[in-house]
Protein backbone atom coordinates (compact mmCIF):
# COMPACT_ATOMS: atom_id res chain seq x y z
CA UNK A 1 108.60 157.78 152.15
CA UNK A 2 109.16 161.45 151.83
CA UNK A 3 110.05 163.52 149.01
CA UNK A 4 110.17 167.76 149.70
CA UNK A 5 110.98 169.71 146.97
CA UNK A 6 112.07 173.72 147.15
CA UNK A 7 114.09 175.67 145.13
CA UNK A 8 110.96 176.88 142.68
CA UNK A 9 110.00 180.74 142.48
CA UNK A 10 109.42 183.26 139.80
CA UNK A 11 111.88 184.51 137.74
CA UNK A 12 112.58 186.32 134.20
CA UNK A 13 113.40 184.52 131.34
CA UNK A 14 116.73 183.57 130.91
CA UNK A 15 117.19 183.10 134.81
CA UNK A 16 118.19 180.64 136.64
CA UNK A 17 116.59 177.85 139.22
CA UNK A 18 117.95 175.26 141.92
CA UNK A 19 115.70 172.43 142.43
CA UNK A 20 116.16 170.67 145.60
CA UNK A 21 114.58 167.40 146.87
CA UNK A 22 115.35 165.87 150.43
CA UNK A 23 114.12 162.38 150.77
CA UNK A 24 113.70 159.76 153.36
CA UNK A 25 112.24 156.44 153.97
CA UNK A 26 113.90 154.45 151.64
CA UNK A 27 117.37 153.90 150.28
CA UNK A 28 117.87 156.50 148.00
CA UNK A 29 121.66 155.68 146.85
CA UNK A 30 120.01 152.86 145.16
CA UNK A 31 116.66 154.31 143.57
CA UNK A 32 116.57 155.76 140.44
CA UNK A 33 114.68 159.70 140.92
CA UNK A 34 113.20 161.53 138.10
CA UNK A 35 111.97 165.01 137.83
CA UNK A 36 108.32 165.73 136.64
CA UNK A 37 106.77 169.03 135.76
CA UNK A 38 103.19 169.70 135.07
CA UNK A 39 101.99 172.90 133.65
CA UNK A 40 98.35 174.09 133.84
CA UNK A 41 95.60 172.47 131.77
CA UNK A 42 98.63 169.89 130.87
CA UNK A 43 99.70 166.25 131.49
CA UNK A 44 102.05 165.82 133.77
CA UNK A 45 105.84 165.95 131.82
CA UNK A 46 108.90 163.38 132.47
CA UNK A 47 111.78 165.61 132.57
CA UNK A 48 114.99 164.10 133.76
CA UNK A 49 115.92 160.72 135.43
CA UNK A 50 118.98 159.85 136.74
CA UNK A 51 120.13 156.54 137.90
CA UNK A 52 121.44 155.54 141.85
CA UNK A 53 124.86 156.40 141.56
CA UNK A 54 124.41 159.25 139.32
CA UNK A 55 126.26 157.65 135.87
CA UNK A 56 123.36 157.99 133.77
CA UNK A 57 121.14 160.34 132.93
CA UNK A 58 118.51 161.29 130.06
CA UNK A 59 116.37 164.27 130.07
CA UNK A 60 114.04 165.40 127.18
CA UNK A 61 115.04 167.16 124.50
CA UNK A 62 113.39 170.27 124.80
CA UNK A 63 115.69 171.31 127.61
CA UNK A 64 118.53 169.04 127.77
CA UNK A 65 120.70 172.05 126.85
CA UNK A 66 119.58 174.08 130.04
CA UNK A 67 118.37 171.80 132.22
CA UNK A 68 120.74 169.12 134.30
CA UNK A 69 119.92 166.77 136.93
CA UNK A 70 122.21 165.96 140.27
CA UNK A 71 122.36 163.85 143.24
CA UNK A 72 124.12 164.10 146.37
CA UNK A 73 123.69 160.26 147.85
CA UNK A 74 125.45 161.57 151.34
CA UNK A 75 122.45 164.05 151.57
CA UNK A 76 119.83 161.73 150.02
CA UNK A 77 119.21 165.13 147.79
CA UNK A 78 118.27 165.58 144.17
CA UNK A 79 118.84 168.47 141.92
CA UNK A 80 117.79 170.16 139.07
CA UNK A 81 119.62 172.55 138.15
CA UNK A 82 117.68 174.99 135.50
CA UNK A 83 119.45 177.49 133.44
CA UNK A 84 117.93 179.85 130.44
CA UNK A 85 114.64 179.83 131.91
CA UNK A 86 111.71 179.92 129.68
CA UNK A 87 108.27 180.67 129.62
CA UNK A 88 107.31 177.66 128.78
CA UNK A 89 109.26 175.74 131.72
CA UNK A 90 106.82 177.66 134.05
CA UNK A 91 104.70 174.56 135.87
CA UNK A 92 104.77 172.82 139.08
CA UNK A 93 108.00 170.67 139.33
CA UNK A 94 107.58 167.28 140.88
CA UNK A 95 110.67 164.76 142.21
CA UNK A 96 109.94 161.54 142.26
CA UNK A 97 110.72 157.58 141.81
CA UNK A 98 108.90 154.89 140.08
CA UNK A 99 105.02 155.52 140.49
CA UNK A 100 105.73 158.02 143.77
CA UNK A 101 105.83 161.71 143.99
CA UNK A 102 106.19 163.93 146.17
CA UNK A 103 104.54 167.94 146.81
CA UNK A 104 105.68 170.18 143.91
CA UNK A 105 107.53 173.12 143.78
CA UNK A 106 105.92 175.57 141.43
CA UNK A 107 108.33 177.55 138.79
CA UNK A 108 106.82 180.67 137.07
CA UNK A 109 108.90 182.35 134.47
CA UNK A 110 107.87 185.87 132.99
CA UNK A 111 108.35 186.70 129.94
């Protein structure tokens, strides 16, 4: 299994981020994916999951309004796609299914 994540950087706030993850090694059309964060001296932070064929999705409330989650099942890709970037959302960003994760992408927003 293989999970790379890109698309992080730093940016100002109220900027904008594209999360990618390519994965491999198992049948992603039919696996769940989440997105986690983790921000320094913090635990690590649910923040989206979307279902295998992309019907259903919840992410948190805290950024729900800016934040939306994707799938391409033809490119066994996930997205994030981040909007209104805050402070706050700086942390390492983390795709991922069930208990696996892959390397993170780290996302640093200035104020």
């Amino acid at each position: 299994v293989q999970l790379q994540a890109s698309g992080g950087g730093l940016v100002h706030a109220g900027g904008s981020l594209r999360l990618s993850c390519v994965t491999s090694g198992f049948t992603f059309a039919r696996t769940a994916m989440k997105w986690l964060r983790q921000a320094p001296g913090e635990g690590l932070e649910r923040v989206s999951t979307i279902n295998g064929d992309g019907t259903w999705s919840h992410t948190i409330d805290s950024v729900k309004d800016r934040f939306t989650i994707s799938r391409d099942n033809g490119k066994n890709t996930l997205y994030l796609q981040m909007n209104n970037l805050k402070p706050e959302d700086s942390a390492v960003y983390y795709c991922g299914f069930n208990d696996i994760r892959g390397q993170g992408t780290q996302v640093t927003v200035s104020s």
